[in-house]
Protein backbone atom coordinates (compact mmCIF):
# COMPACT_ATOMS: atom_id res chain seq x y z
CA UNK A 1 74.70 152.27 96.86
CA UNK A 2 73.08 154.14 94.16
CA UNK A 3 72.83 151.20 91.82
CA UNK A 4 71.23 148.91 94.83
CA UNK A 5 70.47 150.90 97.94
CA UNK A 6 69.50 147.33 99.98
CA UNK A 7 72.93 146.67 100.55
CA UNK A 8 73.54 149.01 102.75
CA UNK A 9 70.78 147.38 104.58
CA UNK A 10 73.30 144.52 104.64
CA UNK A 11 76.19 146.49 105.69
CA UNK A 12 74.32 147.95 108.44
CA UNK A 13 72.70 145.54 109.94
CA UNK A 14 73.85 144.45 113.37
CA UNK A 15 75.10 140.98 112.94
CA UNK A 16 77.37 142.80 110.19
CA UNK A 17 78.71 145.49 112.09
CA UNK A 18 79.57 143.20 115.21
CA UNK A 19 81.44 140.68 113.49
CA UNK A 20 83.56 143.28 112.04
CA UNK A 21 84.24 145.28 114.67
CA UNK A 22 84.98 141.84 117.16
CA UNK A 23 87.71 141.58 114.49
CA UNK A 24 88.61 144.79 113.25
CA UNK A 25 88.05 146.67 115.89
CA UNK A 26 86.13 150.50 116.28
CA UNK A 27 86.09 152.33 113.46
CA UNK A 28 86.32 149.87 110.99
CA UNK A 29 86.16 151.42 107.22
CA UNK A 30 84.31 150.15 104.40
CA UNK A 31 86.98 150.24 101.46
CA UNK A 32 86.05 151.48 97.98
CA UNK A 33 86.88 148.32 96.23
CA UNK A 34 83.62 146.61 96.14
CA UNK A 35 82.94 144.22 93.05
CA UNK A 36 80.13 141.59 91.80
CA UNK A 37 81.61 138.59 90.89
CA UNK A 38 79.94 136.21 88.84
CA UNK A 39 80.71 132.19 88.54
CA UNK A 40 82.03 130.99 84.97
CA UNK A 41 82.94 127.62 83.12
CA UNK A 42 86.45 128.30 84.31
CA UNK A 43 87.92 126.37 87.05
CA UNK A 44 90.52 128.88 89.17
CA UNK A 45 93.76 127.62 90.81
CA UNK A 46 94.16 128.41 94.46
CA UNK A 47 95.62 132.19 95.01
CA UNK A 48 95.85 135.12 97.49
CA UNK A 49 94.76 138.53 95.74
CA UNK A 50 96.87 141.08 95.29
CA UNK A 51 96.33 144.37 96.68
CA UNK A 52 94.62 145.74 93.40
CA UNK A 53 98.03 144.45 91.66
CA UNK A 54 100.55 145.67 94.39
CA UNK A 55 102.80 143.24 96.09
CA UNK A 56 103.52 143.59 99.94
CA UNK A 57 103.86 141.90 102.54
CA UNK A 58 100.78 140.55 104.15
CA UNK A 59 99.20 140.71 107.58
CA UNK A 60 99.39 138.29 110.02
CA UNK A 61 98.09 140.95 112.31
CA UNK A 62 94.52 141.54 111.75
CA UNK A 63 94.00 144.65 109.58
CA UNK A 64 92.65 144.01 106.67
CA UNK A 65 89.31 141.65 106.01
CA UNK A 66 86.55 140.78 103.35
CA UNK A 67 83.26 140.05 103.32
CA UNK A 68 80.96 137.84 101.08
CA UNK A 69 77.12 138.41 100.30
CA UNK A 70 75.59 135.80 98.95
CA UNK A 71 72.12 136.85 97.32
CA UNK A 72 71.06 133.50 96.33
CA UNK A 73 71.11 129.92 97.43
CA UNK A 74 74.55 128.46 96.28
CA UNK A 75 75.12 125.10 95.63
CA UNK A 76 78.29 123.35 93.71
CA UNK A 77 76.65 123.40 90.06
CA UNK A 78 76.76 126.86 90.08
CA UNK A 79 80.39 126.96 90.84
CA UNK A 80 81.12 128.25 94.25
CA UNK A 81 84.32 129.78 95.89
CA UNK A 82 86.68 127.60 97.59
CA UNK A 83 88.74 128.66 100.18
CA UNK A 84 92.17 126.43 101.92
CA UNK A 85 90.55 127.92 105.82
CA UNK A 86 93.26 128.14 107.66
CA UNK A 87 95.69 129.10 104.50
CA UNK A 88 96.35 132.80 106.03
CA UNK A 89 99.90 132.70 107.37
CA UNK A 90 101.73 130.99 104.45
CA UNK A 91 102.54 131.68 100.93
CA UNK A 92 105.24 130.98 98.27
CA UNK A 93 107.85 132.74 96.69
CA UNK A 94 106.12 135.56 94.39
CA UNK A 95 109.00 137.88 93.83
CA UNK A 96 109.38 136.33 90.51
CA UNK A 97 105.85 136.94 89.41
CA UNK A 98 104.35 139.77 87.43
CA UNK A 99 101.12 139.90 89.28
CA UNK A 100 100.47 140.48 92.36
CA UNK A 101 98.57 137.37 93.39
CA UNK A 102 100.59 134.58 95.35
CA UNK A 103 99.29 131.84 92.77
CA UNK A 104 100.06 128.08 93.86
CA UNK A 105 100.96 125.58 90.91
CA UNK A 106 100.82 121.79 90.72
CA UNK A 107 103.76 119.92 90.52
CA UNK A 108 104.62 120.63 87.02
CA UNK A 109 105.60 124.05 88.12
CA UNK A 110 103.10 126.04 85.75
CA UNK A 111 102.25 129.29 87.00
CA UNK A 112 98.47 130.33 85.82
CA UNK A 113 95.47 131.61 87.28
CA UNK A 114 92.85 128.71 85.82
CA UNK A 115 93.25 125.15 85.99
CA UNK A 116 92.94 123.22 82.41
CA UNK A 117 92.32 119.21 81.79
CA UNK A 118 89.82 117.05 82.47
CA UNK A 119 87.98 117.05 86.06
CA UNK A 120 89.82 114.26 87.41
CA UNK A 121 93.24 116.02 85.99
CA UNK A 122 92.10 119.48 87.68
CA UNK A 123 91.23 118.02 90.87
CA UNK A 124 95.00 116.74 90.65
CA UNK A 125 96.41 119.44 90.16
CA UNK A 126 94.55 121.09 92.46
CA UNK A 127 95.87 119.13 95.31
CA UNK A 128 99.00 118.99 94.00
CA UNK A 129 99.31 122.93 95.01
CA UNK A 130 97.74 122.42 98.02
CA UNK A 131 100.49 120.29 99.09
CA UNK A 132 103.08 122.18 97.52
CA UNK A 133 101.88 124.68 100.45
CA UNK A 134 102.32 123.42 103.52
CA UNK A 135 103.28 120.03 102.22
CA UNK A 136 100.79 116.34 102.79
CA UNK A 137 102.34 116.30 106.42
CA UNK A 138 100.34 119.19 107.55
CA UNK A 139 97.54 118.75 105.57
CA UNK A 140 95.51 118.86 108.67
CA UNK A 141 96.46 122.86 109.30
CA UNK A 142 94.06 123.70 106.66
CA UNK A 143 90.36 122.78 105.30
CA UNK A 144 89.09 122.98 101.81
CA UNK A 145 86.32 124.54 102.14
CA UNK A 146 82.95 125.27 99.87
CA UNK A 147 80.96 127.98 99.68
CA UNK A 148 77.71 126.48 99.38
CA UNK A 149 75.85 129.01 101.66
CA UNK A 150 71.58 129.98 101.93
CA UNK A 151 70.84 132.80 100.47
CA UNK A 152 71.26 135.99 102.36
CA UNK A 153 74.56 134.95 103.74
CA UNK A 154 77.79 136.93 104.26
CA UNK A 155 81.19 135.13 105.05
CA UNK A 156 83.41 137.36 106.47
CA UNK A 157 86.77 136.14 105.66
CA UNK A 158 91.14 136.86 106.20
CA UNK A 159 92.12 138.91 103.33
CA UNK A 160 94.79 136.55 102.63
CA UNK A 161 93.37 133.04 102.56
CA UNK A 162 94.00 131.04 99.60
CA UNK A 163 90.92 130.65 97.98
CA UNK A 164 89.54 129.85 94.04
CA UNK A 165 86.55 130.50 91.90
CA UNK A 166 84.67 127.32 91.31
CA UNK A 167 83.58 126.75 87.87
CA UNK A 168 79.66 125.74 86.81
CA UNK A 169 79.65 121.61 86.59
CA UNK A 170 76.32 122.24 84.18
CA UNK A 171 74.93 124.73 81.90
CA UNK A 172 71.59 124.46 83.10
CA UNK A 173 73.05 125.60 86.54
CA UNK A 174 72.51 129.03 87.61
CA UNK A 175 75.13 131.92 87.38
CA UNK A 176 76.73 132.45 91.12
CA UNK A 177 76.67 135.79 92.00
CA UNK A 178 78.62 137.31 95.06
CA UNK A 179 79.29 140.84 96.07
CA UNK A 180 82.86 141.23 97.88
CA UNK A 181 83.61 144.08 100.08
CA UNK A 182 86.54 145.25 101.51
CA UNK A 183 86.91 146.70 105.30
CA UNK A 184 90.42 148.06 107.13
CA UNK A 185 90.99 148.29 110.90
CA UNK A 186 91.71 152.29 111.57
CA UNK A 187 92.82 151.73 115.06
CA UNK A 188 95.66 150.19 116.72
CA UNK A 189 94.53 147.85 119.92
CA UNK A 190 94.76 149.67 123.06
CA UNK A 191 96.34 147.84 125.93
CA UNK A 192 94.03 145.90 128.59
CA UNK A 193 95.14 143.67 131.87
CA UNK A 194 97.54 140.85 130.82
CA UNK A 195 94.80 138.96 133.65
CA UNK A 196 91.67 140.39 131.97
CA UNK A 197 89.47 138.33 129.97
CA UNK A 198 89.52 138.66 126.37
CA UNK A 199 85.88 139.66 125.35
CA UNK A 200 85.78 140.64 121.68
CA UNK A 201 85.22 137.74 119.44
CA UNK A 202 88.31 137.86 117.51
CA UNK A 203 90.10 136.74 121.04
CA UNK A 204 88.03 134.70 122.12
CA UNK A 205 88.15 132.18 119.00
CA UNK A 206 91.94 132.26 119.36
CA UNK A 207 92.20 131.02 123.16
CA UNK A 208 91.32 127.38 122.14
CA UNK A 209 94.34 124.81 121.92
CA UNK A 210 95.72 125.48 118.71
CA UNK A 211 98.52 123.11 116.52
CA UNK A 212 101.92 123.89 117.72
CA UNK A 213 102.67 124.87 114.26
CA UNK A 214 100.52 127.90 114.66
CA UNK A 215 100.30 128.82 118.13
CA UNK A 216 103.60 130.60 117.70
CA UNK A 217 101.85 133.12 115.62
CA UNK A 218 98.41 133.10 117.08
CA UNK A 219 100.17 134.18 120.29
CA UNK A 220 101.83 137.18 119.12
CA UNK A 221 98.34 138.31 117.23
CA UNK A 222 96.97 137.58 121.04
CA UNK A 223 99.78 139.98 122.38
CA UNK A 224 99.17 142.59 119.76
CA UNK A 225 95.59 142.51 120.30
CA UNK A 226 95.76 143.02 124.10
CA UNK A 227 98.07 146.15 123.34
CA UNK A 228 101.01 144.88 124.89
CA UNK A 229 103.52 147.06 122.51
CA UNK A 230 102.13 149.82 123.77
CA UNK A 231 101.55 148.99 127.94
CA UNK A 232 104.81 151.06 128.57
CA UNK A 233 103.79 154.19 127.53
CA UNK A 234 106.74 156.41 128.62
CA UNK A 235 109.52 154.13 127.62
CA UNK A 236 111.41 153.03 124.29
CA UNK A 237 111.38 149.77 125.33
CA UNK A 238 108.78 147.04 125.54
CA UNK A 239 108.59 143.46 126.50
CA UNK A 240 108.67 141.29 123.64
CA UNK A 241 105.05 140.42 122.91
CA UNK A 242 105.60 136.31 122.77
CA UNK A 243 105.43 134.93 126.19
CA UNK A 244 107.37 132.23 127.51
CA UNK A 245 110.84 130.14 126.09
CA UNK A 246 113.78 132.70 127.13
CA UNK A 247 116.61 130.05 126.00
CA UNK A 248 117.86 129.43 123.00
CA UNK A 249 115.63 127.59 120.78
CA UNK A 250 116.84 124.22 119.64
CA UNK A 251 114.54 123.56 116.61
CA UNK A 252 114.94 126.55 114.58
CA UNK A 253 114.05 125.13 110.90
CA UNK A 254 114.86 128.26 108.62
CA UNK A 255 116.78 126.71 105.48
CA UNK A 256 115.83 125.94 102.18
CA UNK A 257 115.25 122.13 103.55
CA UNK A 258 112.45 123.33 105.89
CA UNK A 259 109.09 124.09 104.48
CA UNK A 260 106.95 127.43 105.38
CA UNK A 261 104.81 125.50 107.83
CA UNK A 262 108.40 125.26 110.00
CA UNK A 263 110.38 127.78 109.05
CA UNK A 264 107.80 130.39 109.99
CA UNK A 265 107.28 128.80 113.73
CA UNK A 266 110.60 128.86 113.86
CA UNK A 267 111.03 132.73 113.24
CA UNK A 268 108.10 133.25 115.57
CA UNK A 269 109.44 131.07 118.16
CA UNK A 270 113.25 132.72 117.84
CA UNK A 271 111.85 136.24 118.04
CA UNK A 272 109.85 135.40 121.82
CA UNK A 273 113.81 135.36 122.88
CA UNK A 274 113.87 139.05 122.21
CA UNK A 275 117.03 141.55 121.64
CA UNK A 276 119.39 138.08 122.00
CA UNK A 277 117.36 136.79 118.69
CA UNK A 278 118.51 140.17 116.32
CA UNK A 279 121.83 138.88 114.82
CA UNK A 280 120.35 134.99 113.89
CA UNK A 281 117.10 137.04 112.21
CA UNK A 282 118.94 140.02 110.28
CA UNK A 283 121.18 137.70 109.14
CA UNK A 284 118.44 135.78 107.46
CA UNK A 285 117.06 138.71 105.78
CA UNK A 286 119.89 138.17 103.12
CA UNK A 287 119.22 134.74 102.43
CA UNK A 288 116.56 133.53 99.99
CA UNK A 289 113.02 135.03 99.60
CA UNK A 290 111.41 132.62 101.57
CA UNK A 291 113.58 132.78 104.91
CA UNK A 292 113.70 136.89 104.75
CA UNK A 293 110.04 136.47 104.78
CA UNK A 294 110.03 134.48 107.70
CA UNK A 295 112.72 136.59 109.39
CA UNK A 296 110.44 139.68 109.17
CA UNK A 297 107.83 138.04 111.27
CA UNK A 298 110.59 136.94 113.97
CA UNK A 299 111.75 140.35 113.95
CA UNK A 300 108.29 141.62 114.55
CA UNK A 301 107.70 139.40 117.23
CA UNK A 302 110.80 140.41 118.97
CA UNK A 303 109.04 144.27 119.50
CA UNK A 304 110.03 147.41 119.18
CA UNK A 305 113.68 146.49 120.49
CA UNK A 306 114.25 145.71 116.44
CA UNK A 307 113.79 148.68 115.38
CA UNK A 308 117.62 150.15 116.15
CA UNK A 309 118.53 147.03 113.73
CA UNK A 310 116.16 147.53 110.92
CA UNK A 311 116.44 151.59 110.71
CA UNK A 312 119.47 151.34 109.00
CA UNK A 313 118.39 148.96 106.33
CA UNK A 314 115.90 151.98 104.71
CA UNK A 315 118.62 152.97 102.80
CA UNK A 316 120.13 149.86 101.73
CA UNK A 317 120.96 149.08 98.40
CA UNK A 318 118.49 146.22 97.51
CA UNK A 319 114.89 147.35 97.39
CA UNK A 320 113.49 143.93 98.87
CA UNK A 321 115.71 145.26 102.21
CA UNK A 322 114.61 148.36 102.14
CA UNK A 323 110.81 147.04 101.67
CA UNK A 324 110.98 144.09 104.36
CA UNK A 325 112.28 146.49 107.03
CA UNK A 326 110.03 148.99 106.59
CA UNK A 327 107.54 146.63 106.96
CA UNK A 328 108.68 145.04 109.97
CA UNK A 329 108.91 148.44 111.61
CA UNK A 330 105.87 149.50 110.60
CA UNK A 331 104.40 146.31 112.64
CA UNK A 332 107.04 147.36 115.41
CA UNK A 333 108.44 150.05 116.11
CA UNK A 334 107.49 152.40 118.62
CA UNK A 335 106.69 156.12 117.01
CA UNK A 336 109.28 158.71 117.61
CA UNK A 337 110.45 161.88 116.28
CA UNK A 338 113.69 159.43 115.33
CA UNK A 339 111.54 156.93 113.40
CA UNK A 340 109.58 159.75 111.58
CA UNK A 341 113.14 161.13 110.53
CA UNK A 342 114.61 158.20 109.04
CA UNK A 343 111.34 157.61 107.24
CA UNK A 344 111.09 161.22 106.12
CA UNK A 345 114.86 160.20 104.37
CA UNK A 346 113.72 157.18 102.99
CA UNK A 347 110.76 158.91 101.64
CA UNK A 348 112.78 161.39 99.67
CA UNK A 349 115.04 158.72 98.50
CA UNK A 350 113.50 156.25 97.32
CA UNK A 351 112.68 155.63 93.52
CA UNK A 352 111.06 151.79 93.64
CA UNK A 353 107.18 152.69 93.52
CA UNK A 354 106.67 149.45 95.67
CA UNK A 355 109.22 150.26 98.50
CA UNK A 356 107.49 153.83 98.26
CA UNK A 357 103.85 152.10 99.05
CA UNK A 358 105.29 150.16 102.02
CA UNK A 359 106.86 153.17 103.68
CA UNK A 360 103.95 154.87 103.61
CA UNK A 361 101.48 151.80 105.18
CA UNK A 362 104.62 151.35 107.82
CA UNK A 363 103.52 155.62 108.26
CA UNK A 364 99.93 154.63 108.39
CA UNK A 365 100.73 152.16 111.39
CA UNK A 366 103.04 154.73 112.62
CA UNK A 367 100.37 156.96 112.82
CA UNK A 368 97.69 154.66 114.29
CA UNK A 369 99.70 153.95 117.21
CA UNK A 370 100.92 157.53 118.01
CA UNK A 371 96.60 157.94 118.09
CA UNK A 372 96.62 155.21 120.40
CA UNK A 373 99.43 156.80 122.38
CA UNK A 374 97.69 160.03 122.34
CA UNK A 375 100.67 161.36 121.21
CA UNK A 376 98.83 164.05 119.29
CA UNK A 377 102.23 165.56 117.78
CA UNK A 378 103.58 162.39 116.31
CA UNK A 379 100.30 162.62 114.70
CA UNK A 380 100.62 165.91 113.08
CA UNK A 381 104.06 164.74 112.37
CA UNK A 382 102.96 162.05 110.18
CA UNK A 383 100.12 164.24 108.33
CA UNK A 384 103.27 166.79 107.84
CA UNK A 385 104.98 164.22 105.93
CA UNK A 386 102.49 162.74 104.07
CA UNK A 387 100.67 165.84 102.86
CA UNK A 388 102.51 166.92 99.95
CA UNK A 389 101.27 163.41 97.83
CA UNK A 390 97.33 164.17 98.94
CA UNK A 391 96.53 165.84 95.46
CA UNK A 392 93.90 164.92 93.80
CA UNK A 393 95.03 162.13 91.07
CA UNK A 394 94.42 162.48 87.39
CA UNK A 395 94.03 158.65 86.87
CA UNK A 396 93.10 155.64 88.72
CA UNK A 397 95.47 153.50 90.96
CA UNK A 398 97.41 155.85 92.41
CA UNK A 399 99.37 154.28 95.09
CA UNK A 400 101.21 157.13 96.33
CA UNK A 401 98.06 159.05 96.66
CA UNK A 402 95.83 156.50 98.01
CA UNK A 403 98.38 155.54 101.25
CA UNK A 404 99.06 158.76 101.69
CA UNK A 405 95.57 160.10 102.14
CA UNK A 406 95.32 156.60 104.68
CA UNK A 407 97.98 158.39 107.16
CA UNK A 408 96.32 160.95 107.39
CA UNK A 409 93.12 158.84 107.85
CA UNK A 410 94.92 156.44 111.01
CA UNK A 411 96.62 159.98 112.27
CA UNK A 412 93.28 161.83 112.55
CA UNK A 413 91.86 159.12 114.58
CA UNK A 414 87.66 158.46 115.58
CA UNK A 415 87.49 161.54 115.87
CA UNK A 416 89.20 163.02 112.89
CA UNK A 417 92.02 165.38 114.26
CA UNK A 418 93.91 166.27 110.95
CA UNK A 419 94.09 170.24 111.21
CA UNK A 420 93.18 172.76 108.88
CA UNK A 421 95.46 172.57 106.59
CA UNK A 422 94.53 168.70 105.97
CA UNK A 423 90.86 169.28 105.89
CA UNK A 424 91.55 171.81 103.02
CA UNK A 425 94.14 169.39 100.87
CA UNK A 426 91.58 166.58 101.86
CA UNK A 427 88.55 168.20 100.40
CA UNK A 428 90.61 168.92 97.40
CA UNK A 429 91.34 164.85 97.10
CA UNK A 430 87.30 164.16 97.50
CA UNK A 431 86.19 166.38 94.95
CA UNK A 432 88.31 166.29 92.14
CA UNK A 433 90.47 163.26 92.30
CA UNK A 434 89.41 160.15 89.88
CA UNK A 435 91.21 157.43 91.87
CA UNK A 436 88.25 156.69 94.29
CA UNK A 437 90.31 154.61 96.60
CA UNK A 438 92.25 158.49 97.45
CA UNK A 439 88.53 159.32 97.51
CA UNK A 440 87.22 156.79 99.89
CA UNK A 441 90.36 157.73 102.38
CA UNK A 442 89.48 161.22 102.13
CA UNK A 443 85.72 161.51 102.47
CA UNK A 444 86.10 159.24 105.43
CA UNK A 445 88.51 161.66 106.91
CA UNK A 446 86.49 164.39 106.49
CA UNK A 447 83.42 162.83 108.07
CA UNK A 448 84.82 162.49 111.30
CA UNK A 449 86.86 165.83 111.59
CA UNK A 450 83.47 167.56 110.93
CA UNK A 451 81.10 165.01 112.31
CA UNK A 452 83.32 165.54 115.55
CA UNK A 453 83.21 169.20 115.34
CA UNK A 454 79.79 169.04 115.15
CA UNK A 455 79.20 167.40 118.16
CA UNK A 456 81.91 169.91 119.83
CA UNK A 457 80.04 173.07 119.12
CA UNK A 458 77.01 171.39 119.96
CA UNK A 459 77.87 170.55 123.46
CA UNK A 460 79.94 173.60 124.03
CA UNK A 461 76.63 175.81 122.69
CA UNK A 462 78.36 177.30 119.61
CA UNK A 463 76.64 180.01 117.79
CA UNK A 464 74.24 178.60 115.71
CA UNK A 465 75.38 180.16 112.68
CA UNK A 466 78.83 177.90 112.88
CA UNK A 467 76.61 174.77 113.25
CA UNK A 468 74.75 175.44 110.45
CA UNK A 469 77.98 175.46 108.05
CA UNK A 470 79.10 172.60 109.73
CA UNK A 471 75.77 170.81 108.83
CA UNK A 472 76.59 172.01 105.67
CA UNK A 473 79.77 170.46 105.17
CA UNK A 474 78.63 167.18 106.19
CA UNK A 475 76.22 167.29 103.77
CA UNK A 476 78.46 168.06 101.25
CA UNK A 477 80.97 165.09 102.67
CA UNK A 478 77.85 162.46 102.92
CA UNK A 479 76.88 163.67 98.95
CA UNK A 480 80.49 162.93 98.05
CA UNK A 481 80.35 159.56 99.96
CA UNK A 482 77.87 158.29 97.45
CA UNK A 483 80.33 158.64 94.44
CA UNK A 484 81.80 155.71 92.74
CA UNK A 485 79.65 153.37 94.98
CA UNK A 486 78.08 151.50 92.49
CA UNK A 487 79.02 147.73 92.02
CA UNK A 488 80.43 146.63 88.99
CA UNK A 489 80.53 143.48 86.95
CA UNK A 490 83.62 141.14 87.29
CA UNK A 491 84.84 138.27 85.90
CA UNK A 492 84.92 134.13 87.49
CA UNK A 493 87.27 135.91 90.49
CA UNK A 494 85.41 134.70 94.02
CA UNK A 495 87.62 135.92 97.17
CA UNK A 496 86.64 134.19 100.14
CA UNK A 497 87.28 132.57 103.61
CA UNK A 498 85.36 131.53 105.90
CA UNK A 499 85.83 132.78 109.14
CA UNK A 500 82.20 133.61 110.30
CA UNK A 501 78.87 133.66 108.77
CA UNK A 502 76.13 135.74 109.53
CA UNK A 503 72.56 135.48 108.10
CA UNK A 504 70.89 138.30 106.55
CA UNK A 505 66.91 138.57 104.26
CA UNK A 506 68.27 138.43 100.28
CA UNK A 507 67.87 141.87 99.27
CA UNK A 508 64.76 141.88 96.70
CA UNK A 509 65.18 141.98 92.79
């Protein structure tokens, strides 16, 4: 915040930090990716971002969010960002694509990030890839949606809704400016009463009626929220998280005839059937791109039973089979020393930089839960395997670096139980490494293993001498903190959704 210290006014102002954590739970992390992004004559076409031009698979789960602040008054002139609310659990096919974005195109079939022709011809096309989405039959699953907000607003938002920078209608309008941040649940939900009542926020917006097109997969988030993998804590096994049909499900909609809107209800709805739904879903995951990606989400759904399935597959021959089932493990499976093994194997193996990143999320979730399990060797187990990659990085953007230094992060916990040996590699990362996303992981890390020592040999009546270098290091961690804070310039880029907005004073200047 050295460039504008009000924000962190913003950032820590209670509306803020209850909003986030009703949806991201405790612990929620500020990420270092933080840009100002500043309206233009171009007019974007609807897209998901990439994450900072990786490919993965995204979320349904929530884990990842981002939030808007708004320092002016916005209004449509100056070009605001649209966002398709509701747009979070389907894509297209991007396998094909350099970027990482999921880009939409019109009818035409032209792949670009801006929209060209007049405005009647862009507002066209424009729809055009909004029904090439979920098609004019469910046009009613999802809003378009303008961001013409007071000033002092923030719009928290779903990482992955399809949104679009709006461009200025007049160059007498004002410039749009918007500050995006980016924030990562570092715990896994805990389990609570299948009769209690949900009281975060994030639950109770989700217990509504919903369309039956997407109550499928608002009532595994509801499962996974409650902590339902992990209610059987001494056991491999778990109910399948999807209450309900136990029969064989007559509607399943998964070929290349169905569009997402169906075929992903269908996975959802085949994987509430559990162990007796394995053979219909793996057998999917070698069809086209767009039912394997539906197939991971009904294998997710069925639960940790999956995972004797998809353990195999981290060694297959195709790297999108190797990525998928990583992934739906990751979301899955329960940790073991078994699981770590395979993905120890995998690790070594593997060669495809992108199949390397989503082993070591799947770790990161591996690790999360074994925190939640209080399993505390699991979570040395994961640190173990991860620690070798947490050197600091000569350049920026590295991925290898960056997800392993999260592991660690989701194995240490609140209360940052890494070890010694961590804390030392760690400290390495924070002070020397120039990819600040490693950085970010890293200093965060180190805050709460010493912040939590701290308060240890405080209440334990420590010598005061071993305080006093504790003090010291968190002084040394909260100087680091401040590095590579400062908000940067962007291009016409807006990333929104609107799930909430909270009002906060504009900052001054």
């Amino acid at each position: 915040y050295g460039a504008i210290p009000e924000l962190k006014e913003v950032l820590d102002s209670p509306p803020v930090r209850e909003a986030l954590r009703a949806v991201l739970g405790e612990g929620v992390l500020l990420h270092e990716h933080r840009h100002l992004h500043i309206s233009s004559n171009l007019e974007q076409m609807w897209h998901k971002d990439s994450y900072w031009g990786f490919r993965k698979m995204r979320h349904h789960r929530p884990r990842w969010c981002m939030m808007l602040y708004y320092p002016q008054d916005t209004t449509l002139d100056m070009g605001p960002t649209h966002v398709l609310a509701g747009s979070q659990y389907w894509t297209i096919d991007s396998e094909h694509l350099q970027a990482g974005e999921d880009i939409l195109s019109p009818d035409n079939g032209h792949v670009s990030m801006f929209v060209e022709g007049t405005p009647e011809e862009k507002a066209e096309q424009l729809l055009q890839a909004q029904d090439g989405l979920v098609h004019s039959r469910h046009r009613n699953l999802v809003e378009h949606v303008s961001l013409t907000v007071p000033a002092g607003s923030c719009v928290l938002m779903h990482y992955d809704l399809f949104h679009r920078a709006g461009c200025r209608t007049s160059d007498n309008a004002p410039l749009r400016c918007m500050l995006k941040f980016q924030f990562i649940r570092t715990t896994e939900p805990v389990p609570i009463e299948s009769n209690a009542i949900a009281t975060s926020g994030m639950e109770k917006s989700m217990l509504g009626p919903a369309p039956k097109e997407v109550e499928p997969i608002l009532e595994d988030i509801r499962a996974w929220l409650q902590g339902r993998w992990l209610r059987e804590r001494g056991s491999t096994k778990a109910s399948s998280g999807l209450p309900g049909r136990r029969g064989i499900v007559e509607d399943v909609k998964f070929g290349p005839e169905a569009g997402e809107v169906e075929r992903l209800a269908a996975a959802y709805r085949l994987g509430v059937q559990g162990p007796s739904a394995l053979p219909a879903l793996m057998k999917m995951l070698s069809r086209s791109e767009a039912e394997a990606r539906a197939a991971v989400y009904g294998l997710m759904a069925v639960g940790p039973e999956a995972a004797a399935s998809l353990m195999p597959l981290l060694t297959d021959p195709s790297p999108r089979m190797r990525s998928l089932s990583a992934f739906a493990l990751g979301e899955s499976a329960r940790p073991s020393g078994e699981v770590l093994d395979r993905f120890a194997a995998a690790l070594r193996a593997e060669s495809a930089p992108e199949v390397e990143c989503t082993l070591l999320q799947a770790l990161s979730c591996f690790a999360s839960r074994a925190r939640a399990l209080e399993d505390r060797d699991l979570c040395r187990r994961c640190i173990d395997l991860v620690l070798p990659a947490c050197l600091p990085a000569l350049r920026m953007y590295s991925l290898r670096g960056e997800n392993a230094c999260l592991v660690v992060l989701m194995a240490g916990g609140l209360y940052g139980d890494i070890g010694s040996e961590a804390v030392r590699a760690l400290s390495d990362v924070a002070q020397y490494s120039d990819d600040r996303y490693m950085h970010g992981f890293a200093v965060e890390a180190l805050r709460r293993h010493f912040a939590s020592r701290a308060q240890r040999n405080e209440e334990q009546g420590v010598a005061s001498r071993v305080c006093e270098q504790d003090e010291k290091r968190m002084a040394m961690v909260d100087a680091l903190q401040e590095v590579e804070c400062k908000p940067r310039l962007g291009e016409a880029s807006g990333c929104v959704l609107s799930a909430c907005t909270v009002d906060f004073t504009p900052m001054t200047g």
